[in-house]
N, C-alpha and C. Protein backbone atom coordinates (compact mmCIF):
# COMPACT_ATOMS: atom_id res chain seq x y z
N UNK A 1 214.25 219.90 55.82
CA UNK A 1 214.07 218.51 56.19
C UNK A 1 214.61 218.31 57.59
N UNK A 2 213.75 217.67 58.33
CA UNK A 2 214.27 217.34 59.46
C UNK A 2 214.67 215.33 59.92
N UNK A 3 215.27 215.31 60.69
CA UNK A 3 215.72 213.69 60.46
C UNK A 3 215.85 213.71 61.99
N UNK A 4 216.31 212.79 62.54
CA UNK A 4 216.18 211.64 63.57
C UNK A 4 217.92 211.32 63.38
N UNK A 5 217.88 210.93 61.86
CA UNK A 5 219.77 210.29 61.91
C UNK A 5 220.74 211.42 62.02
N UNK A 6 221.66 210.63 62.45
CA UNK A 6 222.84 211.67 62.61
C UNK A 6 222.93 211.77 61.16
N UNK A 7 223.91 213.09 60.89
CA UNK A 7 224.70 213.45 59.79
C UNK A 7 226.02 213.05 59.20
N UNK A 8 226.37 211.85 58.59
CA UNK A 8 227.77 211.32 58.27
C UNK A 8 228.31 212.51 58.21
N UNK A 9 230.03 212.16 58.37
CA UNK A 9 231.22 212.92 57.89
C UNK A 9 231.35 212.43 56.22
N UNK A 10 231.79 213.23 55.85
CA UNK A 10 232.53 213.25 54.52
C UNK A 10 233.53 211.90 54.46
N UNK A 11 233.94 211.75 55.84
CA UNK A 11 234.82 210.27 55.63
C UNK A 11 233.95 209.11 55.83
N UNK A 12 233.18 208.96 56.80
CA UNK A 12 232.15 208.02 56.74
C UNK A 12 231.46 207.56 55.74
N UNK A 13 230.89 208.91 55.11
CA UNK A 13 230.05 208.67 53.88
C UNK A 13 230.57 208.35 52.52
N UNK A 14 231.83 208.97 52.56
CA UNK A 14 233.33 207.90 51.27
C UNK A 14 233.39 206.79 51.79
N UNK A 15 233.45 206.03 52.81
CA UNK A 15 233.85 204.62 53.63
C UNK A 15 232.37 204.08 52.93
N UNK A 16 231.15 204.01 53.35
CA UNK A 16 229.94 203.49 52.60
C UNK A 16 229.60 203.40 51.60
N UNK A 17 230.42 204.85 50.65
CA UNK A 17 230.27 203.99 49.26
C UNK A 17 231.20 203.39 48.73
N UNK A 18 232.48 203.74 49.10
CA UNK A 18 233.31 202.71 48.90
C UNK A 18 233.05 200.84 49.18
N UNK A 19 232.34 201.12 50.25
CA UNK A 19 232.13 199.78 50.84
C UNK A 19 231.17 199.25 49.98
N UNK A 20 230.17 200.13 49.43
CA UNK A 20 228.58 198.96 48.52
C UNK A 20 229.57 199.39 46.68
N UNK A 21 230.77 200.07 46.53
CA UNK A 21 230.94 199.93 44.80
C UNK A 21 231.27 198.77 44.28
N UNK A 22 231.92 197.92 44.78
CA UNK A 22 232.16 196.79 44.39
C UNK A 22 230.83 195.20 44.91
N UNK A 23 229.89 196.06 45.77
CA UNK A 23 229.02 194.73 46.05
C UNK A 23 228.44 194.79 44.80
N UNK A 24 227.43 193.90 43.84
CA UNK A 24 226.59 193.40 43.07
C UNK A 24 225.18 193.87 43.24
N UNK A 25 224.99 193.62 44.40
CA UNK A 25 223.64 193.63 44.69
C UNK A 25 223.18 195.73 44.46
N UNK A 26 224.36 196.41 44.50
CA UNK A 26 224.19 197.89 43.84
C UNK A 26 224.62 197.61 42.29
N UNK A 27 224.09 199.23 41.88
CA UNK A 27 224.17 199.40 40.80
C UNK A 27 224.89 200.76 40.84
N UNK A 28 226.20 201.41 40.47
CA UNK A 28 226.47 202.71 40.39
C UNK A 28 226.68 203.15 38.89
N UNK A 29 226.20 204.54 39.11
CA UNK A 29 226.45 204.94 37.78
C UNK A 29 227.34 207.00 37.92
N UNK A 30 227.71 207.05 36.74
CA UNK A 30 228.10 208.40 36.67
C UNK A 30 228.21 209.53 35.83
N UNK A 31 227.96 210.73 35.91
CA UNK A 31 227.45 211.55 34.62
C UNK A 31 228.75 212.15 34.86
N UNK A 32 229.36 212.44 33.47
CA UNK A 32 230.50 213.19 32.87
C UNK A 32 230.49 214.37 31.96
N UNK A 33 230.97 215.47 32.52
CA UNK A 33 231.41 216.83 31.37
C UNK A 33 232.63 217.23 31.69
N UNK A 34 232.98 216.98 30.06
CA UNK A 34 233.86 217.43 29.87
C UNK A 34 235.05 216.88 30.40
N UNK A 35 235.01 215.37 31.03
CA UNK A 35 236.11 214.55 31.42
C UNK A 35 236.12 214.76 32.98
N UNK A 36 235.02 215.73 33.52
CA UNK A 36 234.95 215.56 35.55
C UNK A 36 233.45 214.86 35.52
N UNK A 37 233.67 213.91 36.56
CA UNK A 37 232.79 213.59 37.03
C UNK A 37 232.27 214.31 37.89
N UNK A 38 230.39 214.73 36.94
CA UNK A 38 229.37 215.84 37.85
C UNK A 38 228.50 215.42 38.64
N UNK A 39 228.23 213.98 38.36
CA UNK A 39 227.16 213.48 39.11
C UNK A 39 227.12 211.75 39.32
N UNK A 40 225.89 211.47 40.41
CA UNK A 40 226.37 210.02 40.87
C UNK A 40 224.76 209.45 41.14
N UNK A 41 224.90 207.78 40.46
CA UNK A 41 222.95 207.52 41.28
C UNK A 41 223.94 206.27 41.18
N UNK A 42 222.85 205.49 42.24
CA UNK A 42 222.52 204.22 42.61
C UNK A 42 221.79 203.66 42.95
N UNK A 43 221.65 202.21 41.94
CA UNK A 43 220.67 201.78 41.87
C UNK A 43 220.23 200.11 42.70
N UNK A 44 219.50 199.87 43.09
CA UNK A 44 219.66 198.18 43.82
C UNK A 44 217.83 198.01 43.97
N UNK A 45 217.93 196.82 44.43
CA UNK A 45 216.33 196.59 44.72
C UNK A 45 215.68 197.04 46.00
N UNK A 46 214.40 197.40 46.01
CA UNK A 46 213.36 198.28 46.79
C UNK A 46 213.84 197.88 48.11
N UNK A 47 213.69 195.92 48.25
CA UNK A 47 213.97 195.38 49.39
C UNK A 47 215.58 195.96 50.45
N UNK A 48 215.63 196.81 49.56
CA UNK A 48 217.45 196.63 50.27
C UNK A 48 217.39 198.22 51.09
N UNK A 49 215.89 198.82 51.09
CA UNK A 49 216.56 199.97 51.43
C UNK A 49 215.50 199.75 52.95
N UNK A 50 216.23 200.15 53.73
CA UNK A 50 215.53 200.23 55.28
C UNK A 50 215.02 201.18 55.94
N UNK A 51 214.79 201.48 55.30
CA UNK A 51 213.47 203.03 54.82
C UNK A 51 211.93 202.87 54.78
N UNK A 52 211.98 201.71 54.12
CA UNK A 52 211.07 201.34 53.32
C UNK A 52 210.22 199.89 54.18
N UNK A 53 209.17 200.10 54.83
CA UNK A 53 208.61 198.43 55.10
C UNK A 53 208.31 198.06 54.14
N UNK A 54 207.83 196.78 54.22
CA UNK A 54 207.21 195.67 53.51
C UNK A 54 205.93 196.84 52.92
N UNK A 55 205.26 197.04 53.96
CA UNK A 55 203.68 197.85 53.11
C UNK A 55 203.91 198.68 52.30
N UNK A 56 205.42 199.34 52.23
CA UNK A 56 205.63 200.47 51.28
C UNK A 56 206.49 199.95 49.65
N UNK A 57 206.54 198.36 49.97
CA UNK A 57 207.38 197.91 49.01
C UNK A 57 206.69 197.20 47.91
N UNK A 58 206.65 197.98 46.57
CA UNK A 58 205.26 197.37 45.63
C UNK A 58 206.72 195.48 45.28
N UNK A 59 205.94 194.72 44.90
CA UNK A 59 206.77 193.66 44.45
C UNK A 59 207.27 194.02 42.99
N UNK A 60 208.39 193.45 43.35
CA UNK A 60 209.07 193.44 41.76
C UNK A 60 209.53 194.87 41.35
N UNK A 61 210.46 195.91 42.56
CA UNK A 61 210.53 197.29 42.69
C UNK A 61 212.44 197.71 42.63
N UNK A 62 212.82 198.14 41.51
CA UNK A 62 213.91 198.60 41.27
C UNK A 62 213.98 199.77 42.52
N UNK A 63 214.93 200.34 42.88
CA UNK A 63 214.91 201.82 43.87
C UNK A 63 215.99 202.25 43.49
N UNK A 64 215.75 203.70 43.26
CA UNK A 64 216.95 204.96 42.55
C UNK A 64 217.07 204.88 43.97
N UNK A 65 218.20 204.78 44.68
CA UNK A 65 218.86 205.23 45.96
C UNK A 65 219.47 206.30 46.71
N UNK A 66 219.86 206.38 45.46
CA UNK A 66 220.63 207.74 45.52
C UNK A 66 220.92 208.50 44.24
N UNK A 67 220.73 209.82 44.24
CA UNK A 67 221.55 210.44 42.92
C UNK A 67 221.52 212.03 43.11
N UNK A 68 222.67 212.63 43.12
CA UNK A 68 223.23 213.91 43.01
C UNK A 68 223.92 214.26 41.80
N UNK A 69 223.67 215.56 41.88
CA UNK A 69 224.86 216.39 40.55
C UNK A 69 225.40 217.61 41.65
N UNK A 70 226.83 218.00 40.99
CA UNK A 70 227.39 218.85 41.24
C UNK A 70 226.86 219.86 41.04
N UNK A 71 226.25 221.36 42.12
CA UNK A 71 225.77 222.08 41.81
C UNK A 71 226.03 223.14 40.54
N UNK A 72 227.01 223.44 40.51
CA UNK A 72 227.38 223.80 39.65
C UNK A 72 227.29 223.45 38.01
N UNK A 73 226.58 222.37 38.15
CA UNK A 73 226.07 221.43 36.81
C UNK A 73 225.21 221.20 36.54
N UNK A 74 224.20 221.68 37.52
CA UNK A 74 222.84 221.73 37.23
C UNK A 74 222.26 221.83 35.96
N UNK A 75 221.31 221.82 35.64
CA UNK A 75 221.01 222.62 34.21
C UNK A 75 221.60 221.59 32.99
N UNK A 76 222.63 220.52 33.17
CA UNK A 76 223.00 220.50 32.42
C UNK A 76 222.50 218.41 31.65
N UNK A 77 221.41 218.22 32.14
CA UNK A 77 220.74 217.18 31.80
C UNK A 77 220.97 216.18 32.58
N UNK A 78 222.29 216.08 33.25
CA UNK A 78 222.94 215.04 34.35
C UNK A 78 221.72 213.89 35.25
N UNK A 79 221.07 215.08 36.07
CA UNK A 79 220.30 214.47 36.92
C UNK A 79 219.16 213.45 36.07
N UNK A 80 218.94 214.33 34.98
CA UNK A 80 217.58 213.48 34.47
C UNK A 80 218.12 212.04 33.61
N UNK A 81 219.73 211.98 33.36
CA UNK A 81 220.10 211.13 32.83
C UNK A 81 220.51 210.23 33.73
N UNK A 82 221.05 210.41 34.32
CA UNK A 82 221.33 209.79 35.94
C UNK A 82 219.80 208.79 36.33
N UNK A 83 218.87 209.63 36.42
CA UNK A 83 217.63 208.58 36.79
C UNK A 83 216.91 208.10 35.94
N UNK A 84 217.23 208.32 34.29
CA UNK A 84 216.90 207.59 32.79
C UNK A 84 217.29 205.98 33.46
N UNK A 85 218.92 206.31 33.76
CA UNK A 85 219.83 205.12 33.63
C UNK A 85 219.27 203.97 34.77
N UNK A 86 218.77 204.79 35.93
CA UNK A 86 218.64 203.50 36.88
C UNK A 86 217.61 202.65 37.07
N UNK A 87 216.38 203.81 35.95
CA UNK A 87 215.13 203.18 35.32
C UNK A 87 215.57 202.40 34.34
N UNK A 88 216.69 202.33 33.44
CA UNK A 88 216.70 201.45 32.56
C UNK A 88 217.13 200.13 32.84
N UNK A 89 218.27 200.63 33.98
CA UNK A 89 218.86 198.97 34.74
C UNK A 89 217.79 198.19 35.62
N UNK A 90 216.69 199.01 36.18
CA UNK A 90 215.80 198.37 36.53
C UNK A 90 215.22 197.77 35.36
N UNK A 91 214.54 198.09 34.76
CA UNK A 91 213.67 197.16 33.93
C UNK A 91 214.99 196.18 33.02
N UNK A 92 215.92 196.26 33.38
CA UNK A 92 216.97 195.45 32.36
C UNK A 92 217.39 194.59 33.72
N UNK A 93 216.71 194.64 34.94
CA UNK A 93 217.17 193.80 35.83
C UNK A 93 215.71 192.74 36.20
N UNK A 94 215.14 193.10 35.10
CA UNK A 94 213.66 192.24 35.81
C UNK A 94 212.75 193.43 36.27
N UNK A 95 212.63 194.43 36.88
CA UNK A 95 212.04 194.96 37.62
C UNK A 95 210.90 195.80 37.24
N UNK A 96 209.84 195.43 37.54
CA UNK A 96 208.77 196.07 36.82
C UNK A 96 208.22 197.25 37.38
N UNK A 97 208.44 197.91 38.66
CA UNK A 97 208.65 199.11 38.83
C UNK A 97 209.58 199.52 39.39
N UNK A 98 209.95 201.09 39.63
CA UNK A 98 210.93 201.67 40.06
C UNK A 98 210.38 202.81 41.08
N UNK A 99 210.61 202.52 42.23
CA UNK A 99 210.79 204.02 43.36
C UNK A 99 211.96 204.77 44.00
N UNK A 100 211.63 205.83 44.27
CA UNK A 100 212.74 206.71 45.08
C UNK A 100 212.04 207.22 46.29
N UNK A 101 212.86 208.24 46.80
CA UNK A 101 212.11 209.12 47.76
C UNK A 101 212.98 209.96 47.78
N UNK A 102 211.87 211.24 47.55
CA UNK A 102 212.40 212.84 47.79
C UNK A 102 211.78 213.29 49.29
N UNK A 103 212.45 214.17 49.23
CA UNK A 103 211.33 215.06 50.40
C UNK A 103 211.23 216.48 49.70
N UNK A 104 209.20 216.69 49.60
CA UNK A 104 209.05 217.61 48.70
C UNK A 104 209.08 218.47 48.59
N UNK A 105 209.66 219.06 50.17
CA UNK A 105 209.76 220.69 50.06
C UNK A 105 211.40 220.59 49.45
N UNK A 106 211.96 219.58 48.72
CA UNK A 106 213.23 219.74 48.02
C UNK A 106 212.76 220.18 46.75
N UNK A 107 212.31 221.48 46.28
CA UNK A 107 212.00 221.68 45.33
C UNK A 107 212.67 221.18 43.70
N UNK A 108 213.87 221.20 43.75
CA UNK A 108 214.61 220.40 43.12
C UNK A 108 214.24 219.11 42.88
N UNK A 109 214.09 218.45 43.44
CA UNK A 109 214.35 216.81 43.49
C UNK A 109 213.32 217.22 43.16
N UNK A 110 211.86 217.66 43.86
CA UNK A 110 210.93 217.71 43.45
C UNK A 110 210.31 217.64 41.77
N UNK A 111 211.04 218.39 41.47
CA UNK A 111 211.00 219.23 39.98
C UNK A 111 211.54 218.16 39.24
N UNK A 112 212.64 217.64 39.83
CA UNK A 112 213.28 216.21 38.85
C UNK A 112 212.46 214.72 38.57
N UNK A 113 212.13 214.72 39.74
CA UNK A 113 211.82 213.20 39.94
C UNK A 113 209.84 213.12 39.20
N UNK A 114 209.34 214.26 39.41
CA UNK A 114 207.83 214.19 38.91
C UNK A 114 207.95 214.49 37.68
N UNK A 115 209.46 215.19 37.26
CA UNK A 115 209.41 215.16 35.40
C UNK A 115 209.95 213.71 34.84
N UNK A 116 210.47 212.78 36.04
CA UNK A 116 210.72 211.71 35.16
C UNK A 116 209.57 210.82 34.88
N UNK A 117 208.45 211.36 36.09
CA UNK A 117 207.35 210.25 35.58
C UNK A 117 207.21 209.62 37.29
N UNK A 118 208.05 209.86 38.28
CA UNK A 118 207.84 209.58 39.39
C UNK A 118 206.32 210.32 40.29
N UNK A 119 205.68 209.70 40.68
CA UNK A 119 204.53 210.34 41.15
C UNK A 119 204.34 209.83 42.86
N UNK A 120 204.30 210.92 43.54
CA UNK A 120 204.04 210.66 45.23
C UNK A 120 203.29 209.44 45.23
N UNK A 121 203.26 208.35 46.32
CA UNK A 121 202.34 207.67 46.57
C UNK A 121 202.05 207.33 48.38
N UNK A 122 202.97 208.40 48.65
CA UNK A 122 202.22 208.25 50.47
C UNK A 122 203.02 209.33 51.08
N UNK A 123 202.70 209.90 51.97
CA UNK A 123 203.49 211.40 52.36
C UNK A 123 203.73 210.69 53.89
N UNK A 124 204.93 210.71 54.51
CA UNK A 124 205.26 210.33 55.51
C UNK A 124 205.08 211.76 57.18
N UNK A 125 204.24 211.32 57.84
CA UNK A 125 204.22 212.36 59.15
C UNK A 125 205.12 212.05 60.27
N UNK A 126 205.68 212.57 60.93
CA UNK A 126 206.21 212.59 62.29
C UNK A 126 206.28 213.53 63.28
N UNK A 127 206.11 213.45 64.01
CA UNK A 127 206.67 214.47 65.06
C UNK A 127 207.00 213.43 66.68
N UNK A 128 208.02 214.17 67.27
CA UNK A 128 208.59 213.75 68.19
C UNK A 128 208.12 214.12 69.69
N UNK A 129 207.45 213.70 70.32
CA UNK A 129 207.04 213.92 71.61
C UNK A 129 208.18 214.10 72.51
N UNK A 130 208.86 214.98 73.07
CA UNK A 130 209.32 214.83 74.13
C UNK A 130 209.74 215.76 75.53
């Protein structure tokens, strides 16, 4: 994957979620074995992510935002429960659909998100002239 944004620090990127766990307008959740926390999603509405224009935003759109598992935990149902949950708070928030975004040469995510029922609906191009 290639990007345009810089790369947070590890402290930056603790400072941001620290900063949206207590707003409302997110939803966090967390998968547990064995008493460690393995994994993390969040959930909020389509409108909130700035990623996304208006043309890409169906109405009435929950958005998985985020969600990781500890590699090491893979395998172990986390991820797919992780994005059960933020499909369920969506439709338990009103929301009559739900999107994310992978990038698909993440074979992983790939593999996760089209077994939950997530299906591509526009492939994004860029390249940088300069």
């Amino acid at each position: 994957m290639f990007s345009r944004l810089p790369v947070p620090s590890v402290k930056e990127a603790l400072a941001d979620l620290e900063e949206d766990f207590d707003n409302p307008s997110y939803a966090t959740f967390v998968a547990e074995h064995d008493g460690r926390v393995i994994g993390a999603a969040i959930g909020c509405s389509l409108e909130l992510s700035p990623g996304h224009t208006p043309l890409m935003r169906p109405r009435s759109c929950g958005f998985l935002g985020f969600a990781s598992v500890l590699p090491e935990a893979r395998g172990l149902g986390a991820g797919r429960a992780l994005g059960e949950m933020v499909m369920c708070w969506s439709r338990d928030e009103g929301y009559e659909w739900v999107a994310t975004d992978w990038r698909s040469t993440n074979l992983l995510a790939n593999r996760s998100w089209t077994a939950l029922g997530f299906k591509p609906s526009f492939h994004r191009l860029h390249r940088a002239i300069a």
